[in-house]
C-alpha atoms as a PDB file:
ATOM      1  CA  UNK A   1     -68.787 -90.326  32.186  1.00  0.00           C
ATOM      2  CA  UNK A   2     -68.028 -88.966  28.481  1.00  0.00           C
ATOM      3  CA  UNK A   3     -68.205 -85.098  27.750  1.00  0.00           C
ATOM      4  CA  UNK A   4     -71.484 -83.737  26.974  1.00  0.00           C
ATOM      5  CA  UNK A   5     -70.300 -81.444  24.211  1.00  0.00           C
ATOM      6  CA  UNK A   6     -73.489 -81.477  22.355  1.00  0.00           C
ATOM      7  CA  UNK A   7     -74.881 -78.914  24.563  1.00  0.00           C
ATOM      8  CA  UNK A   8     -73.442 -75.391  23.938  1.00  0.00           C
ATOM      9  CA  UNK A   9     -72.684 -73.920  27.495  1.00  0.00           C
ATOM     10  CA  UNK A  10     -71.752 -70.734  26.803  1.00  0.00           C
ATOM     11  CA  UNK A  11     -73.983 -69.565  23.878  1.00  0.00           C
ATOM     12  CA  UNK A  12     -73.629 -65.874  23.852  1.00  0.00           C
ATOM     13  CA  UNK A  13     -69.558 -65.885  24.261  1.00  0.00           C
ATOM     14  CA  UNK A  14     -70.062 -68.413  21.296  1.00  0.00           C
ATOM     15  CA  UNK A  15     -71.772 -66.255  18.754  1.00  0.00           C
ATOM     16  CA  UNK A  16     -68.907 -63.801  18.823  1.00  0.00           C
ATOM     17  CA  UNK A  17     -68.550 -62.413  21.906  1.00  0.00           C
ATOM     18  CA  UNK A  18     -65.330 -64.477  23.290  1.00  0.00           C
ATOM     19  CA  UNK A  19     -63.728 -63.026  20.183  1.00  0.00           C
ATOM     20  CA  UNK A  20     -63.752 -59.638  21.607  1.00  0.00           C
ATOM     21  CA  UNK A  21     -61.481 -60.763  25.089  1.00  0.00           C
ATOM     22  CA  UNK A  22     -57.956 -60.778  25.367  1.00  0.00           C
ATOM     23  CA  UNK A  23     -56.058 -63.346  25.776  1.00  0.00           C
ATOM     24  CA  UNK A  24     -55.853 -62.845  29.418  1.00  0.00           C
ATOM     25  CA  UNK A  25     -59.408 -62.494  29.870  1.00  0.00           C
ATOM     26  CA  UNK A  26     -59.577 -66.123  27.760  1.00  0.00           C
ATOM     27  CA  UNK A  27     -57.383 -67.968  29.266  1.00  0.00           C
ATOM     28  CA  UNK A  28     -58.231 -66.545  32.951  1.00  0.00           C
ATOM     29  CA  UNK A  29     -62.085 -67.980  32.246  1.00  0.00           C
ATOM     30  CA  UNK A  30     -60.824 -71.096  31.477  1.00  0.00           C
ATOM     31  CA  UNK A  31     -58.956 -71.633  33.977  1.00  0.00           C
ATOM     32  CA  UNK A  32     -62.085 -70.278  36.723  1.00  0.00           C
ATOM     33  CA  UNK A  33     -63.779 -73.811  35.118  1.00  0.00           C
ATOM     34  CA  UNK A  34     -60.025 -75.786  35.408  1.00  0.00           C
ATOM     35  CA  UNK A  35     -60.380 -74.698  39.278  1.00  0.00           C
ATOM     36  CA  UNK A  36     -64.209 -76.054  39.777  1.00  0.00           C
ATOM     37  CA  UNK A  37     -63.641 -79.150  37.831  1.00  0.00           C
ATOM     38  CA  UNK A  38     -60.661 -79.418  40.072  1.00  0.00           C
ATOM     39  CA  UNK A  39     -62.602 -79.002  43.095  1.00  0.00           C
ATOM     40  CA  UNK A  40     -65.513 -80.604  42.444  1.00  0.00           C
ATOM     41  CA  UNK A  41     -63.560 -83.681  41.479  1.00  0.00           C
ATOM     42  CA  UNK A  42     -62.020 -83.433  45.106  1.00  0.00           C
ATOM     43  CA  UNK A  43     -65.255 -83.481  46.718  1.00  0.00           C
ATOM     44  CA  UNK A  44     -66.508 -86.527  44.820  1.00  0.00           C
ATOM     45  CA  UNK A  45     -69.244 -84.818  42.916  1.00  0.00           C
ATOM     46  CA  UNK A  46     -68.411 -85.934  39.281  1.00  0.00           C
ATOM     47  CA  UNK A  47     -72.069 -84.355  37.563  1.00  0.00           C
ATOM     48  CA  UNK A  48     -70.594 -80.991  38.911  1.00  0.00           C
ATOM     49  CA  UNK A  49     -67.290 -81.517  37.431  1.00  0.00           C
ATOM     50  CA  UNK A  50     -68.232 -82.928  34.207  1.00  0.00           C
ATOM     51  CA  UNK A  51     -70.043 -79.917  33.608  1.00  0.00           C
ATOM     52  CA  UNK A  52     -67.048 -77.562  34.618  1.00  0.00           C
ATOM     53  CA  UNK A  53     -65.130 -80.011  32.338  1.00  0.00           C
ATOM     54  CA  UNK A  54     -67.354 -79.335  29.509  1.00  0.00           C
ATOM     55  CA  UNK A  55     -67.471 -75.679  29.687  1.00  0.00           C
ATOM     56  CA  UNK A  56     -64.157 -75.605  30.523  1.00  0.00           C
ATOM     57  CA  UNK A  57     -63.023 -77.409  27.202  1.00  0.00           C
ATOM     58  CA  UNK A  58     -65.647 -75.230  24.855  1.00  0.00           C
ATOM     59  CA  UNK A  59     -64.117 -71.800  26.235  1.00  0.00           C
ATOM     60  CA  UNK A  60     -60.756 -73.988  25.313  1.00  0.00           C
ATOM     61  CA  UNK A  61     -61.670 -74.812  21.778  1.00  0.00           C
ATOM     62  CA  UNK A  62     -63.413 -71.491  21.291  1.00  0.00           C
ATOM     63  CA  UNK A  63     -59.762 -69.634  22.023  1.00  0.00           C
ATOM     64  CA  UNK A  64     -58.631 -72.094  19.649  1.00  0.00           C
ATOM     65  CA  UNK A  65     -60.844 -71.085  17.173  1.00  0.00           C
ATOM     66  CA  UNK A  66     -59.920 -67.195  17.761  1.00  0.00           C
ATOM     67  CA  UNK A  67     -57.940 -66.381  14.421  1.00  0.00           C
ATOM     68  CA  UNK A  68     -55.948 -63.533  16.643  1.00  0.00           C
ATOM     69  CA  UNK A  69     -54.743 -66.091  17.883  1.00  0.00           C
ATOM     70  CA  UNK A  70     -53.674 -68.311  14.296  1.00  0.00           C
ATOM     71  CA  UNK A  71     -49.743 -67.309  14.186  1.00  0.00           C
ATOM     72  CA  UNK A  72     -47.721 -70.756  14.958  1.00  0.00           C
ATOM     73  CA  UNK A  73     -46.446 -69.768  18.243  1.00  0.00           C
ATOM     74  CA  UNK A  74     -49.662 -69.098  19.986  1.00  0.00           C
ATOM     75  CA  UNK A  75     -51.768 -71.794  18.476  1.00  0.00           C
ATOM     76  CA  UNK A  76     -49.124 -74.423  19.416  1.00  0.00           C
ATOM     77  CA  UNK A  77     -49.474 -73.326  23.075  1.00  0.00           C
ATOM     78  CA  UNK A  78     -53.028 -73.221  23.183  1.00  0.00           C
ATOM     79  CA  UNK A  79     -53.084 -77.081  21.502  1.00  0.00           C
ATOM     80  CA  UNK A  80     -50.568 -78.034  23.877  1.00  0.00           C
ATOM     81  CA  UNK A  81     -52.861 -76.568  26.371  1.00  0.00           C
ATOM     82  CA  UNK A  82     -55.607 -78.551  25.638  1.00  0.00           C
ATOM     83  CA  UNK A  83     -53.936 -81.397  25.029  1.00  0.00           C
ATOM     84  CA  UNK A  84     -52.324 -81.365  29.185  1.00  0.00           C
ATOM     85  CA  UNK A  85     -55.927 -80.577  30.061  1.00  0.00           C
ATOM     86  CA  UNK A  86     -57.235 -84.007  28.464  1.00  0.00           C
ATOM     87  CA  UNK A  87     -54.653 -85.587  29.557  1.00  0.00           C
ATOM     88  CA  UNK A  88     -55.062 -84.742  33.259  1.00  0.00           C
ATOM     89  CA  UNK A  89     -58.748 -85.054  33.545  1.00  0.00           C
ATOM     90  CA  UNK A  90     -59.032 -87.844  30.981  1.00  0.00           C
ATOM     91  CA  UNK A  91     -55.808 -89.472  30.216  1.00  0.00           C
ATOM     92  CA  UNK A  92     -53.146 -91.165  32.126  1.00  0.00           C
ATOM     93  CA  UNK A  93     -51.174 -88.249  32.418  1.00  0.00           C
ATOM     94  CA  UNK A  94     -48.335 -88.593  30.775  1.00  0.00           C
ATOM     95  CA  UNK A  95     -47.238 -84.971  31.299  1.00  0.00           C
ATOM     96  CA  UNK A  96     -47.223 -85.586  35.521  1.00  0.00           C
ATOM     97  CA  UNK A  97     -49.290 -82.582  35.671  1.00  0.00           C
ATOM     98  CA  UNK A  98     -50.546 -81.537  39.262  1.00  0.00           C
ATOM     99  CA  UNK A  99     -53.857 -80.225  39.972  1.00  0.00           C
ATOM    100  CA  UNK A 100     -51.555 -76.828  41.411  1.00  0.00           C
ATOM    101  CA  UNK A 101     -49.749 -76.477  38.128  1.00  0.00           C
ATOM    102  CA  UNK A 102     -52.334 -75.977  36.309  1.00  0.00           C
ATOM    103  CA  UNK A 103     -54.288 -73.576  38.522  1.00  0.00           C
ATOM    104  CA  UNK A 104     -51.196 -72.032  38.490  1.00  0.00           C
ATOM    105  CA  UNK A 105     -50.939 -71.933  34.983  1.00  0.00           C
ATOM    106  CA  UNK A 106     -53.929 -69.922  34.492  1.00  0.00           C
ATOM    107  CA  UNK A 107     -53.788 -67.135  37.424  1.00  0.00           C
ATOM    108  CA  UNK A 108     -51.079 -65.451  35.600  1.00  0.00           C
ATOM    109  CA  UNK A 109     -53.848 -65.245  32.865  1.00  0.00           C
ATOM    110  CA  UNK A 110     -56.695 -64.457  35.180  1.00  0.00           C
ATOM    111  CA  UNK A 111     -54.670 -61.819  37.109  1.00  0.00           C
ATOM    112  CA  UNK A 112     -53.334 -59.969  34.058  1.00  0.00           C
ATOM    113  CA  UNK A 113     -56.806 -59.664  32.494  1.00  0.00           C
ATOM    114  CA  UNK A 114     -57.622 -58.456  36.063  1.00  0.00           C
ATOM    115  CA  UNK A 115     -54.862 -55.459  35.678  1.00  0.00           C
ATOM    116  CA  UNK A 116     -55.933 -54.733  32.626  1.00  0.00           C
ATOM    117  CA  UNK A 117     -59.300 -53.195  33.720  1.00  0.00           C
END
């Protein structure tokens, strides 16, 4: 099943609003959809997951898009980012990525933005 990226999941974070959250608070959302599509793909249900997918890669390409976020250092690890996320869920993952790693990945994210509230 290919990527349904037509449809625009997240349409109030998209007119502006994801601009406004840190990086924590970014990267933590993305990686809430990194953990359905995970388990969803575990339990078979691949509509479920391609949707997680999907949302999961517009939050991703919307942090992209951030210009906070524009100075080389940053933008190279969010591209990289991306890139081990196709990879896993698409390619033949070439970076040996585990489903853990990458959850793990993102809770750092998701529990910073936490302490920062």
């Amino acid at each position: 099943m290919l990527l349904n990226m037509e449809k625009l999941w997240h349409q109030d974070l998209a007119s502006g609003r994801w601009h406004t959250f840190s990086i924590a608070e970014q990267l933590g959302n993305v990686g809430s959809e990194v953990e359905r599509a995970i388990k969803w793909g575990e339990k078979g249900d691949k509509e479920h997951r391609e949707q997680a997918l999907c949302r999961m890669f517009e939050l991703m390409n919307l942090t992209i898009s951030d210009p906070r976020w524009r100075h080389l250092r940053r933008l190279r690890e969010l591209t990289r980012a991306r890139e081990i996320l196709t990879d896993f869920f698409y390619g033949d993952n070439t970076y040996h990525s585990t489903a853990d790693d990458l959850k793990k990945y993102f809770y750092y994210f998701a529990l910073d933005a936490r302490k920062g509230k």
